[in-house]
Protein backbone atom coordinates (compact mmCIF):
# COMPACT_ATOMS: atom_id res chain seq x y z
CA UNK A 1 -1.33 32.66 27.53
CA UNK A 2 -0.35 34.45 30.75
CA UNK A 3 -2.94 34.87 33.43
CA UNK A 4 -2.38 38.41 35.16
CA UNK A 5 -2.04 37.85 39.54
CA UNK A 6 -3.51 40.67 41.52
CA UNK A 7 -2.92 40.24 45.12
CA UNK A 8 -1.65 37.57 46.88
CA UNK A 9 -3.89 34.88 45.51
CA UNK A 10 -4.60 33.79 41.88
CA UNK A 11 -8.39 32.53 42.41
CA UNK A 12 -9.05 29.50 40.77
CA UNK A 13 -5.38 28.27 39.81
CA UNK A 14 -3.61 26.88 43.44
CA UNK A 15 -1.12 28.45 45.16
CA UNK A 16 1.48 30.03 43.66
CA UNK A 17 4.53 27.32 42.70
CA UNK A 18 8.40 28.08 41.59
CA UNK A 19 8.71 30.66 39.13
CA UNK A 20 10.21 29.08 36.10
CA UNK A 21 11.31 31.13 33.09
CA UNK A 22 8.46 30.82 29.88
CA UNK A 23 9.54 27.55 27.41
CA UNK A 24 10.48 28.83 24.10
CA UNK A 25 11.46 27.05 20.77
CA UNK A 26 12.89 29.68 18.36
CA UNK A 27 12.28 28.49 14.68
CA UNK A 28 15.87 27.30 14.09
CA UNK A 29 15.13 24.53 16.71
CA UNK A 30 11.72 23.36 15.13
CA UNK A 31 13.21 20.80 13.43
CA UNK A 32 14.73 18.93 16.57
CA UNK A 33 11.16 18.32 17.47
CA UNK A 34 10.38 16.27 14.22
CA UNK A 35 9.47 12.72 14.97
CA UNK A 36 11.71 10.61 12.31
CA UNK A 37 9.07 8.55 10.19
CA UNK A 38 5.99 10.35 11.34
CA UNK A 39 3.77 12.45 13.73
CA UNK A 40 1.90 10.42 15.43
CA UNK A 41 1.38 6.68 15.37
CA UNK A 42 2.57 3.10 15.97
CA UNK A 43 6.15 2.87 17.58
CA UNK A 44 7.71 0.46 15.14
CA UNK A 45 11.20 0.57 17.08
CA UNK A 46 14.44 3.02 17.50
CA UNK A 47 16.44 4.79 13.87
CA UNK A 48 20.43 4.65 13.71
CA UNK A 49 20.47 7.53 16.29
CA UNK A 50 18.12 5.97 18.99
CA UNK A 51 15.65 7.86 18.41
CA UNK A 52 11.82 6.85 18.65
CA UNK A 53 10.52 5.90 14.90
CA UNK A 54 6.66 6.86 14.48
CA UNK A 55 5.00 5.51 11.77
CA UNK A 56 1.68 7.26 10.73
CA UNK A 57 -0.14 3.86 9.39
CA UNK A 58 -3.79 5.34 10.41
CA UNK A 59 -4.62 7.80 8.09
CA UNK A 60 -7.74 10.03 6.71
CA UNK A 61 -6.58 9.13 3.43
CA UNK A 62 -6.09 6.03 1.41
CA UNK A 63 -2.54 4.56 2.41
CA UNK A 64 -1.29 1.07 1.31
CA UNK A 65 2.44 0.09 2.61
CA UNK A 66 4.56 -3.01 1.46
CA UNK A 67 6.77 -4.79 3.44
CA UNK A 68 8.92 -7.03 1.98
CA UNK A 69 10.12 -9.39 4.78
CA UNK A 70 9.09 -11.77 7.66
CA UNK A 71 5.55 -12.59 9.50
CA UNK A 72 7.68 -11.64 12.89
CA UNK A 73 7.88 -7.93 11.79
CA UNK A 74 4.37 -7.77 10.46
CA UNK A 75 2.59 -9.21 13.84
CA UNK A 76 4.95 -7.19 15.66
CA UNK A 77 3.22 -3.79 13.75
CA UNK A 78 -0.30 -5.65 13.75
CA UNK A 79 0.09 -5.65 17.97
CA UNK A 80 1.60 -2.46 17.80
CA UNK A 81 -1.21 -0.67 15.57
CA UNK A 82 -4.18 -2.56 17.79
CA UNK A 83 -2.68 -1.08 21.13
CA UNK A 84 -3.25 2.33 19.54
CA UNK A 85 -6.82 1.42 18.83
CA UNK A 86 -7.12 0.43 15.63
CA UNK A 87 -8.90 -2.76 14.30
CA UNK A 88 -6.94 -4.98 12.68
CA UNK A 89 -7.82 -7.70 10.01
CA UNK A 90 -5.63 -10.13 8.72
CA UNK A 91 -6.10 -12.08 5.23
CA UNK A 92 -4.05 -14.89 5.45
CA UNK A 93 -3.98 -18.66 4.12
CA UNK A 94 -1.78 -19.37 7.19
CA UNK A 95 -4.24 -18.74 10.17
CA UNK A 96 -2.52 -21.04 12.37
CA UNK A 97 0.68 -18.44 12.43
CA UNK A 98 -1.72 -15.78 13.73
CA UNK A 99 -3.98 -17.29 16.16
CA UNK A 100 -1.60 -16.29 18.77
CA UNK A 101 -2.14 -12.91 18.42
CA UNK A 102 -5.79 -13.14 17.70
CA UNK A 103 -5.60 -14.41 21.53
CA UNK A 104 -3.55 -12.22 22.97
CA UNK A 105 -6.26 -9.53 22.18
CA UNK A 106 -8.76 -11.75 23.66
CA UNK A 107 -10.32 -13.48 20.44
CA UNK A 108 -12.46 -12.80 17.99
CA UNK A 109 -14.38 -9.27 18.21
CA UNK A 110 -11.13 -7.82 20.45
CA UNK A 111 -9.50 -5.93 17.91
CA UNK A 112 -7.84 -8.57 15.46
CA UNK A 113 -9.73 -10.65 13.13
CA UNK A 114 -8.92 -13.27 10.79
CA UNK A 115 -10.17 -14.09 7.24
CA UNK A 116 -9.45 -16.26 4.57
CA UNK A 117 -7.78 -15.06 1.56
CA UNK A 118 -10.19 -13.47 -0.89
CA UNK A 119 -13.00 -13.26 1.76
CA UNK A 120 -12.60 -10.30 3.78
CA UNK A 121 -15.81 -8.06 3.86
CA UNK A 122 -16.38 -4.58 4.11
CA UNK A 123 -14.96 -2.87 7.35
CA UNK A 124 -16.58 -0.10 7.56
CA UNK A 125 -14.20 2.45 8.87
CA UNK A 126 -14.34 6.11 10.75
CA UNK A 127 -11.99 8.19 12.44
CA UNK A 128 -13.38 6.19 15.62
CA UNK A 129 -12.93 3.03 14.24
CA UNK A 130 -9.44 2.76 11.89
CA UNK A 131 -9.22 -0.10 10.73
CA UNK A 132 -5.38 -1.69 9.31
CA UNK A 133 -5.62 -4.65 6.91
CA UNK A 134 -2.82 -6.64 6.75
CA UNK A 135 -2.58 -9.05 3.48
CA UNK A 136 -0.58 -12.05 4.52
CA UNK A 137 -1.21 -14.17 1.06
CA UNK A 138 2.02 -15.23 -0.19
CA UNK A 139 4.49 -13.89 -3.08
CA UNK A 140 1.42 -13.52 -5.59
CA UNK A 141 -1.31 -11.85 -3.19
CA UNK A 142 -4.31 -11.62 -5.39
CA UNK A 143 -6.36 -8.35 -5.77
CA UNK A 144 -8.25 -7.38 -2.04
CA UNK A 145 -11.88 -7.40 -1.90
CA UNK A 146 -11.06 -4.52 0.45
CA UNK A 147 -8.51 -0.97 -0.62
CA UNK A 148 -7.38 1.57 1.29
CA UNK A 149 -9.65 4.32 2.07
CA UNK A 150 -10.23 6.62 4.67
CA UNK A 151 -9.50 5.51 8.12
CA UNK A 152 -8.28 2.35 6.55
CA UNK A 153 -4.75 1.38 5.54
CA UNK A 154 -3.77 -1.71 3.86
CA UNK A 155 -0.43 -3.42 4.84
CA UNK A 156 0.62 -6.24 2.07
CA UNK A 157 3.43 -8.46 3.14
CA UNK A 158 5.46 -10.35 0.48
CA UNK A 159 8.20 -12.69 2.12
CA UNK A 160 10.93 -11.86 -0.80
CA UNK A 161 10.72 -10.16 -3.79
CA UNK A 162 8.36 -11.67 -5.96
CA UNK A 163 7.25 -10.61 -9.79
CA UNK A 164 4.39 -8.82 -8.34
CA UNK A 165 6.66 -6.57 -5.97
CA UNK A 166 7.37 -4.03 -8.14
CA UNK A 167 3.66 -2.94 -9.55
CA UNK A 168 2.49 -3.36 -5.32
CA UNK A 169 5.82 -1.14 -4.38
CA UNK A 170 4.96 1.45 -7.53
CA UNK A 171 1.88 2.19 -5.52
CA UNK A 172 2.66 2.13 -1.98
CA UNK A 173 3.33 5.16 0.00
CA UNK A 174 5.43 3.21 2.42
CA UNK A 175 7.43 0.30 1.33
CA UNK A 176 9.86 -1.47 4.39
CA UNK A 177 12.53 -3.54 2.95
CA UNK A 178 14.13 -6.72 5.35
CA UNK A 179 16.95 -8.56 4.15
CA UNK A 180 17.14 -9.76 1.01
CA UNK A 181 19.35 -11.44 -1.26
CA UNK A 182 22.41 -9.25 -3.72
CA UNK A 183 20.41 -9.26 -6.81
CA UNK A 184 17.20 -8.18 -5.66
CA UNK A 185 18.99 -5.59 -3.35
CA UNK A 186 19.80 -3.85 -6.95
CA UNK A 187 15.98 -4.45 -8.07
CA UNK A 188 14.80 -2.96 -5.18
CA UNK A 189 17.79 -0.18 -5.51
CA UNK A 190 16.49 0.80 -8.70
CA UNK A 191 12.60 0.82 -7.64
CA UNK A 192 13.02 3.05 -5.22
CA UNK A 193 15.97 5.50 -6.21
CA UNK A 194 18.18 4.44 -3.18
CA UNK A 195 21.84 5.14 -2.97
CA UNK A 196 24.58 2.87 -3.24
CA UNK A 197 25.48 2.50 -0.02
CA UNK A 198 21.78 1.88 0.96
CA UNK A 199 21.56 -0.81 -2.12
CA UNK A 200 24.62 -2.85 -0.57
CA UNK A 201 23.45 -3.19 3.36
CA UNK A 202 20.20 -4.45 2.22
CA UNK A 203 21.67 -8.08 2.05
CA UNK A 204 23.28 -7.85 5.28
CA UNK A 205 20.67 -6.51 7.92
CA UNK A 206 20.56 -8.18 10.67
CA UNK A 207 17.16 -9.49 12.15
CA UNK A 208 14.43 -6.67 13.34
CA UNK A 209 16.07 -3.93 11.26
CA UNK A 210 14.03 -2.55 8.32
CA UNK A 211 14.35 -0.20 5.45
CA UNK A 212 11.51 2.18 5.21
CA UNK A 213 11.76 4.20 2.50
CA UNK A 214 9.90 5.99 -0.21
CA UNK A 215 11.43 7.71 -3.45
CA UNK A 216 12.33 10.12 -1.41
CA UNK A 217 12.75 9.52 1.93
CA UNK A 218 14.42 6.48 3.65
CA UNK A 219 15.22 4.97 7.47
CA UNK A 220 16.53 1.81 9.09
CA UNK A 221 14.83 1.07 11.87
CA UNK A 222 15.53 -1.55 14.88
CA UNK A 223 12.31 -3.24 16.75
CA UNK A 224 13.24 -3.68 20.39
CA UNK A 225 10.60 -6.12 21.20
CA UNK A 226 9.16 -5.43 24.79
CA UNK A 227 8.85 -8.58 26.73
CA UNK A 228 5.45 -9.26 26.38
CA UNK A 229 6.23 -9.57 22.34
CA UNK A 230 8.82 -11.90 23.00
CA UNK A 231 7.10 -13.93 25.19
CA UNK A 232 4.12 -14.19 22.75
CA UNK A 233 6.07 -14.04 18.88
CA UNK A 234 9.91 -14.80 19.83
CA UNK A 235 13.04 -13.47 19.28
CA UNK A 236 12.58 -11.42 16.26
CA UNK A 237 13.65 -13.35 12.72
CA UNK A 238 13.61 -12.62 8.83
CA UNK A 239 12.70 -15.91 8.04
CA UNK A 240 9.64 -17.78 9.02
């Protein structure tokens, strides 16, 4: 809104700067300002055209993502989705994998918490307090104590593709797909509608690129780690 000047003063806004001509968007260039994976969110690393790729993990609504691939790319999001302010718990039967991170924030109570598989208790989130589960627990994770809900998302990582994939992918609004082998490229293919072309790089991504993807919808996206995640989780790697 334009504030009318009368005089040679405009009381209570400074002096008077350079005049610069009014910033318009005219609707055919709405698009252009479209973040690629969401609105808002966790940074999870650049798409094929180097753009910024947002994804949306902390939601109002119930949202459960699967990522089929390696621990790297799920701490990497974990440290991501804290620095935004989100609390993070991790069900895991590895703990010694995460500890790192758990210090990094500073310990227990600073944002990431560990629990043992099966025994994570209620969270009790708010649109003040998100909070991001992430379900470390092998190829045959069994049912969480805690679902999505408001405020809370749930993050399930499976390190291939395992005969409980397809029912967890089925109900995912997200799923991120690493490398993976020729055959369950086609599985995966198939699951999620993708095209041929899409199907056949799956077994030949390189390290710290991931599919995301739903039915309808689909991305590769590179993590560029900043230093201080290299320093703390490594170069990134598929394969744990």
């Amino acid at each position: 809104m334009s504030v009318p000047v009368r005089g040679r003063g405009r009381l209570g806004f400074g002096l008077p700067g350079v005049r610069r001509p009014m910033l318009t968007v005219r609707p055919e260039q709405l698009a252009s300002l479209a973040l690629p994976v969401g609105d808002d969110g966790v940074v999870i690393g650049v798409d094929e055209e180097g753009r910024p790729a947002v994804l949306g993990i902390v939601r109002p609504t119930p949202y459960d993502v699967t990522l089929i691939g390696g621990l790297w790319t799920a701490q990497v999001l974990a440290l991501r989705a804290a620095a935004t302010g989100a609390r993070i718990v991790v069900e895991t039967g590895r703990a010694a994998a995460w500890e790192g991170l758990v210090r990094a924030a500073g310990g227990d109570g600073c944002g990431i918490a560990l629990h043992e598989v099966g025994r994570v208790p209620p969270q009790g989130p708010s649109a003040g307090s998100p909070v991001v589960v992430v379900r470390d627990c092998g190829t045959r994770p069994p049912r969480g104590r805690v679902a999505a809900g408001p405020w809370q998302s749930v993050v399930t990582l499976l390190p291939y593709l395992s005969p409980v994939a397809s029912g967890l992918m089925e109900k995912s609004s997200l799923v991120g797909i690493q490398r993976v082998s020729p055959g369950e490229a086609e599985q995966i293919g198939h699951l999620m509608r993708l095209g041929s072309g899409e199907t056949r790089s799956l077994p030949t991504l390189t390290d710290g690129v991931t599919l995301w993807c739903t039915r309808r919808d689909r991305r590769f996206v590179m993590i560029h780690p900043t230093d201080a995640e290299s320093g703390l989780l490594g170069s990134a790697r598929r394969m744990d």
